[in-house]
C-alpha atoms as a PDB file:
ATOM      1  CA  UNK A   1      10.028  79.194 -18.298  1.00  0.00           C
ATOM      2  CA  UNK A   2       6.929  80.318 -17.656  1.00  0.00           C
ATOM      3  CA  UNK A   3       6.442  82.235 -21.565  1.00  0.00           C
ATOM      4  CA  UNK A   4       8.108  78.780 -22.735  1.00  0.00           C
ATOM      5  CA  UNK A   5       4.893  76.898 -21.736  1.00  0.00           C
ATOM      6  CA  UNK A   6       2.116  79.579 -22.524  1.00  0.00           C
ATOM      7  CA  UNK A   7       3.575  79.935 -26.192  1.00  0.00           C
ATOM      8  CA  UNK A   8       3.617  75.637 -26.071  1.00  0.00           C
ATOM      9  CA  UNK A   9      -0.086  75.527 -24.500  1.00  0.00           C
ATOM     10  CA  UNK A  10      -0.937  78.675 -27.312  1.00  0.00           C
ATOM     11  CA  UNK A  11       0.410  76.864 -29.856  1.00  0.00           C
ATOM     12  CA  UNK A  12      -0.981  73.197 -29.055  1.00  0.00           C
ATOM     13  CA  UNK A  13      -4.274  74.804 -28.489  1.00  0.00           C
ATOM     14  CA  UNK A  14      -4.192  77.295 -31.729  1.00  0.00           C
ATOM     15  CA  UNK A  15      -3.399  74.029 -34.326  1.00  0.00           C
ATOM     16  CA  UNK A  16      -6.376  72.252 -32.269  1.00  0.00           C
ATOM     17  CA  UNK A  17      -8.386  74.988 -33.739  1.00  0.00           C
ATOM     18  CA  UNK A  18      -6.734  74.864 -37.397  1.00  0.00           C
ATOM     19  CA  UNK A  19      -7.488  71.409 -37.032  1.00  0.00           C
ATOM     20  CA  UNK A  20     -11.194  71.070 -35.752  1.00  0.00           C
ATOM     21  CA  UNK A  21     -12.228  74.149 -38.880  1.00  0.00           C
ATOM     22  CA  UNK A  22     -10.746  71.561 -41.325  1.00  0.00           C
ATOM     23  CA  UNK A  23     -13.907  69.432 -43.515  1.00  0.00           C
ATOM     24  CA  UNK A  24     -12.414  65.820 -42.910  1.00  0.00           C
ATOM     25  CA  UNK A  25     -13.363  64.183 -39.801  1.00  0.00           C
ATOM     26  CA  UNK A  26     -10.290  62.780 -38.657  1.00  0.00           C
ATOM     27  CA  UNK A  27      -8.741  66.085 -38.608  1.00  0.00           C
ATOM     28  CA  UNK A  28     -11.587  67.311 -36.325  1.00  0.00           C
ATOM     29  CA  UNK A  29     -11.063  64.526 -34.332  1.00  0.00           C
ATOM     30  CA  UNK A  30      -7.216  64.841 -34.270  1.00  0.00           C
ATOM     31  CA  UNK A  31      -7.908  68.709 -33.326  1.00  0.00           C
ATOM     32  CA  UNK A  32     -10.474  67.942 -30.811  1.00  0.00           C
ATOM     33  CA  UNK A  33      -7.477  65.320 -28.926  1.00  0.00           C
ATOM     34  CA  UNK A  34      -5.077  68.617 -29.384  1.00  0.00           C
ATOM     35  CA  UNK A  35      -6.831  70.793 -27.421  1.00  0.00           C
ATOM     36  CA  UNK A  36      -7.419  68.507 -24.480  1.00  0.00           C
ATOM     37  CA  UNK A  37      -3.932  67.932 -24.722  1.00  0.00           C
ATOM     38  CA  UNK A  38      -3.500  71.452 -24.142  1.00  0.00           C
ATOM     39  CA  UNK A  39      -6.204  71.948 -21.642  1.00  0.00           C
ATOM     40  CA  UNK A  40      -4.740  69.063 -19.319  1.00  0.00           C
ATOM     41  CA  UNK A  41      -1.307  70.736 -19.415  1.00  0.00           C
ATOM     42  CA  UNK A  42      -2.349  74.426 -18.855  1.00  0.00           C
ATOM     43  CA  UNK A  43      -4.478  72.341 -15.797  1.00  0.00           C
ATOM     44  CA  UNK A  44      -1.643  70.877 -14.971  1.00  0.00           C
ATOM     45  CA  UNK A  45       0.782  73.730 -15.034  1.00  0.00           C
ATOM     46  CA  UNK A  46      -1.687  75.648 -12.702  1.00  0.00           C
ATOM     47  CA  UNK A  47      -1.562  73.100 -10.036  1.00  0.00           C
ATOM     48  CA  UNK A  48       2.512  74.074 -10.024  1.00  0.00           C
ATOM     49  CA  UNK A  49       5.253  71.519 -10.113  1.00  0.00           C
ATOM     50  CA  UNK A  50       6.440  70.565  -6.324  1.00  0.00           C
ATOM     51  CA  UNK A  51       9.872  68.149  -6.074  1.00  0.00           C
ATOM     52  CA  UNK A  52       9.922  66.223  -2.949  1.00  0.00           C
ATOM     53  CA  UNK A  53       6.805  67.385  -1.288  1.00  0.00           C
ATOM     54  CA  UNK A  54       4.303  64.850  -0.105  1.00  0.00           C
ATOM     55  CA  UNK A  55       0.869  65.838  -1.523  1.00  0.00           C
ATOM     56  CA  UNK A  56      -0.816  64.689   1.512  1.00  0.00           C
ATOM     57  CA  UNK A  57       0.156  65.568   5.121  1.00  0.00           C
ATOM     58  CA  UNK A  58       2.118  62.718   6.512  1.00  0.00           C
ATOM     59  CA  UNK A  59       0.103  61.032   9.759  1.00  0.00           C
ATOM     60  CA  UNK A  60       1.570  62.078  13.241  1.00  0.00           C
ATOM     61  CA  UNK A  61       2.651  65.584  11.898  1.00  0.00           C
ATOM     62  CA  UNK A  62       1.290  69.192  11.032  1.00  0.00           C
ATOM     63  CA  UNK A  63       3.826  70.890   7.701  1.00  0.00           C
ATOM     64  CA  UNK A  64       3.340  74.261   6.750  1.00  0.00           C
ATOM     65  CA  UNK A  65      -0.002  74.062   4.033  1.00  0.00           C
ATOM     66  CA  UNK A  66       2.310  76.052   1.930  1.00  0.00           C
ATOM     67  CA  UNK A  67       4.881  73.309   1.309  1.00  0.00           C
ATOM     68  CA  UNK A  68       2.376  70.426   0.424  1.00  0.00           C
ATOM     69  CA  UNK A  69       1.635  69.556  -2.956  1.00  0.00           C
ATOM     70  CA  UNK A  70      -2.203  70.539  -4.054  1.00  0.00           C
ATOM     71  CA  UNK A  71      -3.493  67.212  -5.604  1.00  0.00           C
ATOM     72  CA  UNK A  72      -6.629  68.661  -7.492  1.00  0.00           C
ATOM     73  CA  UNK A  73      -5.127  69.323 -10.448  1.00  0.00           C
ATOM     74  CA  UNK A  74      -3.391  66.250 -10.788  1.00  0.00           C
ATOM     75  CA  UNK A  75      -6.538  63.905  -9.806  1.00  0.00           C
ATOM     76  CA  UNK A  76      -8.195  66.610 -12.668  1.00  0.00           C
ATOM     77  CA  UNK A  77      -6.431  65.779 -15.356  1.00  0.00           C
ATOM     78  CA  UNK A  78      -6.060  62.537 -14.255  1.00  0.00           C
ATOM     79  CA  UNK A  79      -9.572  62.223 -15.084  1.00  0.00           C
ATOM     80  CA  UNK A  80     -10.070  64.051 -17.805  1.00  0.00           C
ATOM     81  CA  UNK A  81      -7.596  61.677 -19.450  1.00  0.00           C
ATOM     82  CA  UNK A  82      -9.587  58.987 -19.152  1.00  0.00           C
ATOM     83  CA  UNK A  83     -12.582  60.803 -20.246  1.00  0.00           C
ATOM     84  CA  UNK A  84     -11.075  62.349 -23.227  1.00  0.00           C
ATOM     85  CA  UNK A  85      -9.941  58.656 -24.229  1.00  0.00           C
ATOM     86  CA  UNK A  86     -13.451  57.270 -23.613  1.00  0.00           C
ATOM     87  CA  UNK A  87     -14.684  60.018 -25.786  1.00  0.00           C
ATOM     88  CA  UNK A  88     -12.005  59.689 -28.575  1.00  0.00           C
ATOM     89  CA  UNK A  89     -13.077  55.825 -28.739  1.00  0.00           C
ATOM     90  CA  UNK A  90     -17.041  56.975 -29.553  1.00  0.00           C
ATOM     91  CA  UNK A  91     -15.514  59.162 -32.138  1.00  0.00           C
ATOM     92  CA  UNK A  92     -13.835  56.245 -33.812  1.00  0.00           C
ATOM     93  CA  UNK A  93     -17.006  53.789 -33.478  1.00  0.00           C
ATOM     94  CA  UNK A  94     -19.098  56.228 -34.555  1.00  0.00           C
ATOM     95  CA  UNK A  95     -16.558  57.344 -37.994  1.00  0.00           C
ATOM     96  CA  UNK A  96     -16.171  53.957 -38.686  1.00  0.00           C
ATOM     97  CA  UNK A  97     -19.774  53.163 -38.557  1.00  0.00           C
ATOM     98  CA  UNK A  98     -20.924  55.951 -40.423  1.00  0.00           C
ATOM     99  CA  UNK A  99     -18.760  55.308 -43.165  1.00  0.00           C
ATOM    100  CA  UNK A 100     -19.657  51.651 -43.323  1.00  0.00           C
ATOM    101  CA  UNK A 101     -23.372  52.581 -43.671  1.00  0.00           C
ATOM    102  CA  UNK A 102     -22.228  55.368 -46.280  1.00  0.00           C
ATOM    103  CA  UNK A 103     -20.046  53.518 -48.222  1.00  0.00           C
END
């Protein structure tokens, strides 16, 4: 499973790339939102998938560390989320402005 998601992240990442070396500017910013994509999952994917485990420890109790989930990665790309969709917004304003003042 593992070499399933490393060739998924590679590829994602890799067409980013191909995209962002392209001359149109939607391309580069398609390519730019591909390898965040990509960058959030390999986050993600590092922070390990836990079923049924609490990410905090539950109030009144004391679990083995090792069975908790770790909630940094998720909070992590929680945020970067948000920031790459802040960011992809200024791309747009800025495209669409440009091209208005251009013609």
């Amino acid at each position: 499973m593992e070499l399933v998601i490393s060739l998924a992240i590679g590829i994602v990442f890799g067409s980013g790339i191909w995209l962002i070396l392209r001359p149109r500017s939607f391309q580069v910013l398609s390519g730019l939102m591909l390898m965040s994509y990509a960058v959030n999952l390999f986050i993600f994917i590092m922070g390990r998938l836990w079923v049924d485990a609490p990410p905090l420890t539950p109030a009144g109790t004391t679990p083995n560390p090792a069975a908790l989930a770790d909630p940094l990665p998720q909070a992590l790309v929680l945020t970067a989320i948000v920031i790459g969709f802040a960011t992809t917004a200024l791309y747009l304003v800025v495209m669409i402005g440009s091209r208005g003042l251009t013609g």
